[in-house]
N, C-alpha and C. Protein backbone atom coordinates (compact mmCIF):
# COMPACT_ATOMS: atom_id res chain seq x y z
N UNK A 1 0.84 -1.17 0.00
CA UNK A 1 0.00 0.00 0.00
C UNK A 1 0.89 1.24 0.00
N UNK A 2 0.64 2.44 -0.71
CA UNK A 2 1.42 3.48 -1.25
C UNK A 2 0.35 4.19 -0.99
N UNK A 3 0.88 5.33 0.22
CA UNK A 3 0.03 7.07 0.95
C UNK A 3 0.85 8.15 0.36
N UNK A 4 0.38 8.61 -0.16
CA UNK A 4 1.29 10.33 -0.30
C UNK A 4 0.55 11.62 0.68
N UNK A 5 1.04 12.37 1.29
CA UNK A 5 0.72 13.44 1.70
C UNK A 5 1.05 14.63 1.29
N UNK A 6 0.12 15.36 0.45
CA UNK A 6 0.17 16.55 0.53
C UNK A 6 1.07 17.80 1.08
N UNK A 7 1.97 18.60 0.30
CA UNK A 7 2.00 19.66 1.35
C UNK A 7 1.22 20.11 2.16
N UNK A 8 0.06 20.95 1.73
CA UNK A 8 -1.25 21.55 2.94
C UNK A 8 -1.25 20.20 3.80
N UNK A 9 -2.09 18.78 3.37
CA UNK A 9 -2.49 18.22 4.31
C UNK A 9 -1.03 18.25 5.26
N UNK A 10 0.19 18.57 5.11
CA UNK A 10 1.21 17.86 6.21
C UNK A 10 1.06 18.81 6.95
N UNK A 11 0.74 20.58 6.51
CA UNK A 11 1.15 21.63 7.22
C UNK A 11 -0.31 21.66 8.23
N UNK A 12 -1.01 20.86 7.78
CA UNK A 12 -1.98 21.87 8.32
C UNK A 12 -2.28 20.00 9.55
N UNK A 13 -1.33 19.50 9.53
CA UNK A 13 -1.98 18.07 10.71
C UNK A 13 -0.56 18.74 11.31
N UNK A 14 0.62 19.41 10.85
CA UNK A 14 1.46 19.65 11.90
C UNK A 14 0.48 20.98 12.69
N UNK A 15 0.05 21.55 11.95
CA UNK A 15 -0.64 22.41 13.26
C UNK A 15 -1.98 22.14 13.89
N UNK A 16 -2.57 21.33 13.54
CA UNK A 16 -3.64 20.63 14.76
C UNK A 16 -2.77 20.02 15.27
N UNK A 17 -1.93 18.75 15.31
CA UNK A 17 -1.12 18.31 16.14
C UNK A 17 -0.29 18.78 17.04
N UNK A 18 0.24 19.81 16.63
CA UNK A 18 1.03 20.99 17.13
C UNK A 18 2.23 20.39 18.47
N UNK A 19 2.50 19.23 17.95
CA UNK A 19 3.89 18.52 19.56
C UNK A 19 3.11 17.65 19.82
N UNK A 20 1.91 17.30 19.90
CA UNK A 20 1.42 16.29 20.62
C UNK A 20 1.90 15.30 20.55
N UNK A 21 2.01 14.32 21.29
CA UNK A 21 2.85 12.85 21.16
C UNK A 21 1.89 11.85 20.75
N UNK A 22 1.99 10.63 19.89
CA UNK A 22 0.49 10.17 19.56
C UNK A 22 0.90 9.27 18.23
N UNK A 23 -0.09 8.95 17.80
CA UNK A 23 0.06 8.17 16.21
C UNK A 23 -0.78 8.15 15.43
N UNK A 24 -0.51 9.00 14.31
CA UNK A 24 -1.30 9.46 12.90
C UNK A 24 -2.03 7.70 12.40
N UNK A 25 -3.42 7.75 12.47
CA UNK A 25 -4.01 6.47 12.35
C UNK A 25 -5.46 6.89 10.58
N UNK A 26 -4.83 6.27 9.84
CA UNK A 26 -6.48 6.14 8.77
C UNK A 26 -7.09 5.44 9.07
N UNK A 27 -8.35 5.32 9.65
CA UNK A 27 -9.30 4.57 10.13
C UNK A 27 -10.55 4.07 9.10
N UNK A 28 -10.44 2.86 9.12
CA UNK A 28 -12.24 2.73 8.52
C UNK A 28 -13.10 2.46 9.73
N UNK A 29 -13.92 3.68 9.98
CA UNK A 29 -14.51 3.21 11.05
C UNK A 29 -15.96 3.21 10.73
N UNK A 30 -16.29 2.22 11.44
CA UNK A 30 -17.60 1.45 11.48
C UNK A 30 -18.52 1.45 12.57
N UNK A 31 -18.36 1.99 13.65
CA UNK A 31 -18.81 2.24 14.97
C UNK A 31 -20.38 3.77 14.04
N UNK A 32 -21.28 2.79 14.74
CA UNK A 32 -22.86 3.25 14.30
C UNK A 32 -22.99 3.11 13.03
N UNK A 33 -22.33 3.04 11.92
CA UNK A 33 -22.46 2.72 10.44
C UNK A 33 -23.68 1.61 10.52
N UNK A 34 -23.86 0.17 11.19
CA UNK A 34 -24.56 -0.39 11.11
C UNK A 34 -24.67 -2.18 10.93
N UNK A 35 -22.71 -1.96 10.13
CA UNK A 35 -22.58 -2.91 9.18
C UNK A 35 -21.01 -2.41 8.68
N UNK A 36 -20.10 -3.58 8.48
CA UNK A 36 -18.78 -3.30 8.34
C UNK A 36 -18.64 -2.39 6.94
N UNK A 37 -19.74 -2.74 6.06
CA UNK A 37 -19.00 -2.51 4.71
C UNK A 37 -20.32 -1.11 4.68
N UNK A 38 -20.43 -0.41 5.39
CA UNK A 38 -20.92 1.23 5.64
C UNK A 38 -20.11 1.80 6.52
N UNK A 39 -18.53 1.49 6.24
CA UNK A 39 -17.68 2.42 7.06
C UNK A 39 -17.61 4.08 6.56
N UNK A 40 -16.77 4.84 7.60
CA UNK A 40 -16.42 5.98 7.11
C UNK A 40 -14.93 6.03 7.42
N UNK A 41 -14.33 6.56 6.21
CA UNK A 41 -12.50 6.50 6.29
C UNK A 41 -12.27 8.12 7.20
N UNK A 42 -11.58 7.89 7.82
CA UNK A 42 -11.30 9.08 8.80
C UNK A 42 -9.83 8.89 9.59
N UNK A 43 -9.30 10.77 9.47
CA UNK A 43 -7.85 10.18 10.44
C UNK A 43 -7.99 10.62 11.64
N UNK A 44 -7.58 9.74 12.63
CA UNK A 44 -7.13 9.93 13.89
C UNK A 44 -6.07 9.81 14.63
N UNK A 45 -5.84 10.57 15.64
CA UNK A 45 -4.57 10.89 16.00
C UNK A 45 -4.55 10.03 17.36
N UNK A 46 -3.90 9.18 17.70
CA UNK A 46 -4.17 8.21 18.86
C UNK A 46 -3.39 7.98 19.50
N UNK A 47 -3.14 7.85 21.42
CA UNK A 47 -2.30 8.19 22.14
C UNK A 47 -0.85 6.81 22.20
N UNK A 48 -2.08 5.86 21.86
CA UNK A 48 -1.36 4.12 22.07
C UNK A 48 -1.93 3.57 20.29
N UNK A 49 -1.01 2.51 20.03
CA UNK A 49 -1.42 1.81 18.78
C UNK A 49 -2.21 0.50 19.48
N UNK A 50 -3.03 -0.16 18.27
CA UNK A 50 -3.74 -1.41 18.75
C UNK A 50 -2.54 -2.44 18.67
N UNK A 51 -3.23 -3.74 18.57
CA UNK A 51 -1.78 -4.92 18.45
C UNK A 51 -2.36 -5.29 17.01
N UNK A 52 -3.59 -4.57 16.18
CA UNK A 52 -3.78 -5.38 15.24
C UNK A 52 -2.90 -3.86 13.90
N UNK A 53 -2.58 -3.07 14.16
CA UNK A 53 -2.19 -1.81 13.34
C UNK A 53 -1.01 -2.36 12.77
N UNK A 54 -0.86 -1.86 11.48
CA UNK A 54 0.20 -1.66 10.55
C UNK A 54 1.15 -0.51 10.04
N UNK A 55 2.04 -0.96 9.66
CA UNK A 55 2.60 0.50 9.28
C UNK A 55 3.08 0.56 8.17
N UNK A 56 3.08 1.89 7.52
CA UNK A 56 2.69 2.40 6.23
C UNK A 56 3.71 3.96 6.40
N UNK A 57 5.31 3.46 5.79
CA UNK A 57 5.56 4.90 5.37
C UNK A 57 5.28 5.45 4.75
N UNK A 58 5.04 7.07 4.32
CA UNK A 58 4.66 8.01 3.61
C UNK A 58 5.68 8.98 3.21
N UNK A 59 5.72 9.46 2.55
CA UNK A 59 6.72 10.58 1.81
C UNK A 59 6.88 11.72 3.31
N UNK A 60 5.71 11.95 4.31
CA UNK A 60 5.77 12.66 4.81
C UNK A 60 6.05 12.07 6.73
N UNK A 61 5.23 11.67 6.88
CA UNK A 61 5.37 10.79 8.38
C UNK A 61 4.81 9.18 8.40
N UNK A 62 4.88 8.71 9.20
CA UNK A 62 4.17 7.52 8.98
C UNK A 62 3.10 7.11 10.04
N UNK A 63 2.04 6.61 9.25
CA UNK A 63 0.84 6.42 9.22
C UNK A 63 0.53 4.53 9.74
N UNK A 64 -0.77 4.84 10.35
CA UNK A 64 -0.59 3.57 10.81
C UNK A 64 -2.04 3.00 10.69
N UNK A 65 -2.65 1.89 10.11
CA UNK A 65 -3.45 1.30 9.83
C UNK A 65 -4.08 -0.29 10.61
N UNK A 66 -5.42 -0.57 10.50
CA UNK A 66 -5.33 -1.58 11.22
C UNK A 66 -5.61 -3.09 9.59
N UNK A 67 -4.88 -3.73 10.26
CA UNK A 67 -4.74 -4.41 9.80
C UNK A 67 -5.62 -5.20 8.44
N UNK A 68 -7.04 -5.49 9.34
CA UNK A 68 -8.15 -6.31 9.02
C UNK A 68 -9.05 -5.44 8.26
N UNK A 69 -8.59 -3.79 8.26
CA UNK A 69 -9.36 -3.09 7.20
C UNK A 69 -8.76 -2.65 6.21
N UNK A 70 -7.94 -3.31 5.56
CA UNK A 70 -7.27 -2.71 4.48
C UNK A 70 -7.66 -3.19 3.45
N UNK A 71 -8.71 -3.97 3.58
CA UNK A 71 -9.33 -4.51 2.08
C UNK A 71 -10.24 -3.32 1.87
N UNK A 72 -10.61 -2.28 2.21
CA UNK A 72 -11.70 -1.29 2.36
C UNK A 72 -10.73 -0.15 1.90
N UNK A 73 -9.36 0.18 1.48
CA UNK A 73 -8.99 1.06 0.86
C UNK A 73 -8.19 0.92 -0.38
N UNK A 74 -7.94 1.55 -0.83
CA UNK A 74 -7.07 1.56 -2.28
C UNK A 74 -5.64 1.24 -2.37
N UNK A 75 -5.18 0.82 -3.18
CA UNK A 75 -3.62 0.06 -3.48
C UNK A 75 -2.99 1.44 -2.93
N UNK A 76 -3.11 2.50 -4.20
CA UNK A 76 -2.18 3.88 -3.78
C UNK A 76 -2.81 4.91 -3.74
N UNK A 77 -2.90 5.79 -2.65
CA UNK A 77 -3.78 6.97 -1.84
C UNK A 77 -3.38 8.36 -1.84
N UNK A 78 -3.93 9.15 -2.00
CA UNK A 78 -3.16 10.64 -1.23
C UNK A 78 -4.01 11.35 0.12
N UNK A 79 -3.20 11.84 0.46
CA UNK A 79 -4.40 12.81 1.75
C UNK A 79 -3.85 14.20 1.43
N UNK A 80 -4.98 14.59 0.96
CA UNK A 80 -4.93 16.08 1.00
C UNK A 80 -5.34 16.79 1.74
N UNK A 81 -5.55 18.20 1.62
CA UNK A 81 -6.20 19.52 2.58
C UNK A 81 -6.75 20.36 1.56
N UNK A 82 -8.66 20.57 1.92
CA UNK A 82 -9.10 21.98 1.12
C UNK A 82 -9.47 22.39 2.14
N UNK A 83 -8.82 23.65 1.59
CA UNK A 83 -9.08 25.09 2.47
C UNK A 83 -10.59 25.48 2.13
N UNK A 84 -10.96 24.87 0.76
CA UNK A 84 -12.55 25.48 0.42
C UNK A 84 -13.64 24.80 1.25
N UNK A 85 -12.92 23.18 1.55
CA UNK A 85 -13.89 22.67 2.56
C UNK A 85 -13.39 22.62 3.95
N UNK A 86 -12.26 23.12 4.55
CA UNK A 86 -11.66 23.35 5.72
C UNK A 86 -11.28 21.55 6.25
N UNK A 87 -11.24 20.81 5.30
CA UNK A 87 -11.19 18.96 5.55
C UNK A 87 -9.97 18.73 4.62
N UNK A 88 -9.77 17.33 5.22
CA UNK A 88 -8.61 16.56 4.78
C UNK A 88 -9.22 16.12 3.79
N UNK A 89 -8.68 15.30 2.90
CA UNK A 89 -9.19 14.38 1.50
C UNK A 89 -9.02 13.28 1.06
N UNK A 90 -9.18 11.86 1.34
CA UNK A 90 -8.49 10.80 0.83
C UNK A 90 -9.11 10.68 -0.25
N UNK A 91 -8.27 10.49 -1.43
CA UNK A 91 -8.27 10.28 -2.74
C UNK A 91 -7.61 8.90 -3.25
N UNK A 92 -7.83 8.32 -4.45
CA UNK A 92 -7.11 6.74 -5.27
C UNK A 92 -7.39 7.92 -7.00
N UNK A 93 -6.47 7.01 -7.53
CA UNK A 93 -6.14 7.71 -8.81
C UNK A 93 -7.82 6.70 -9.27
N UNK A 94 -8.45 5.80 -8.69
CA UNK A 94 -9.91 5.64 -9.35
C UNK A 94 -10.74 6.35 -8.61
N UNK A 95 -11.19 7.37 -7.64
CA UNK A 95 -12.28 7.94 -6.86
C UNK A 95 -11.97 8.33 -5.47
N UNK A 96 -12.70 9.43 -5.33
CA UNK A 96 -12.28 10.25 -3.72
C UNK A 96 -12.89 8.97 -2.61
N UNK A 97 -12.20 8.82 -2.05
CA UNK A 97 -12.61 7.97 -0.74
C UNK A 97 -13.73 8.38 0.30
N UNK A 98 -13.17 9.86 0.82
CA UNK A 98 -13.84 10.70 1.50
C UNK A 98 -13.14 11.87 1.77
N UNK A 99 -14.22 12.81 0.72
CA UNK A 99 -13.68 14.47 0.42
C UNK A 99 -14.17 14.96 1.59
N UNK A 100 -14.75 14.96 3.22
CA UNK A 100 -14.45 16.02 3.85
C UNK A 100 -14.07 15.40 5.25
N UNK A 101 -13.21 14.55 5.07
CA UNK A 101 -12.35 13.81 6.11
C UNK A 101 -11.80 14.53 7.39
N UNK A 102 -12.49 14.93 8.53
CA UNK A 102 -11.94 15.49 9.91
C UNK A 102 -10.74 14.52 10.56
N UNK A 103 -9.85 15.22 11.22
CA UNK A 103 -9.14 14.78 11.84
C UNK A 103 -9.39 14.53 13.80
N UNK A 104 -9.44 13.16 13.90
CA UNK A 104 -10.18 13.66 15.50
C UNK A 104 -8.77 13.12 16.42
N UNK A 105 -8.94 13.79 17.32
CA UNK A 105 -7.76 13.66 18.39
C UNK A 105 -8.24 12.86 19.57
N UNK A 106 -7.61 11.66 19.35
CA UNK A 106 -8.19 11.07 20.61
C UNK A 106 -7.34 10.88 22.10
N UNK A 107 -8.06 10.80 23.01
CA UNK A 107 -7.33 10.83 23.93
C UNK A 107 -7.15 9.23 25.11
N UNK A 108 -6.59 8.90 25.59
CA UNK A 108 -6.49 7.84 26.23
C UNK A 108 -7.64 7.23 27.34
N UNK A 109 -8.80 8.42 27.20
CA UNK A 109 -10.19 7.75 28.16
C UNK A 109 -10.96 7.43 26.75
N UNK A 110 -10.71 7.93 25.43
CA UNK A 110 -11.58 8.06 24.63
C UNK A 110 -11.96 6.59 23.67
């Protein structure tokens, strides 16, 4: 699997992140969706990794995935940043994944 990051998206997760200590996570998450395959792709920033996560260098930092959902994303990815939609972007050279992708910060009760 092949991630590229963006200039904007790098500048703009170094400043929500801003020092925090943690691990840049793409999530397919499925929590209230209903059903595994009504996920929503989303990044999160997470204090501890699971034991099922992977890792995935990037041109820019590295990114960490869980394992058992990687059939749910694309061979090779980018994450971008629009400023027009104030969101991140995961994109595949076949279709946007999810154009207004928030970044959530989680914390260790969360």
């Amino acid at each position: 699997m092949e991630i590229m990051i963006t200039s904007a998206a790098a500048e703009k997760l170094n400043e929500r992140i801003n020092g925090t200590e943690g691990y840049l996570k793409l999530k397919y998450d499925i929590d209230g969706c209903g059903c595994a395959v009504s996920g929503v792709f989303a990044l999160w920033y997470v204090p501890e990794l699971d034991s099922d996560d992977m890792t995935i260098e990037t041109n820019e930092r590295t990114i960490y995935m869980e394992k058992s959902k990687t059939v749910f994303f694309d061979e090779k990815m980018k994450i971008d940043f629009s400023s027009a939609s104030n969101s991140f972007q995961l994109k595949s050279p076949q279709q946007i994944l999810n154009g207004y992708m928030s970044l959530v910060l989680k914390g260790k009760t969360d």
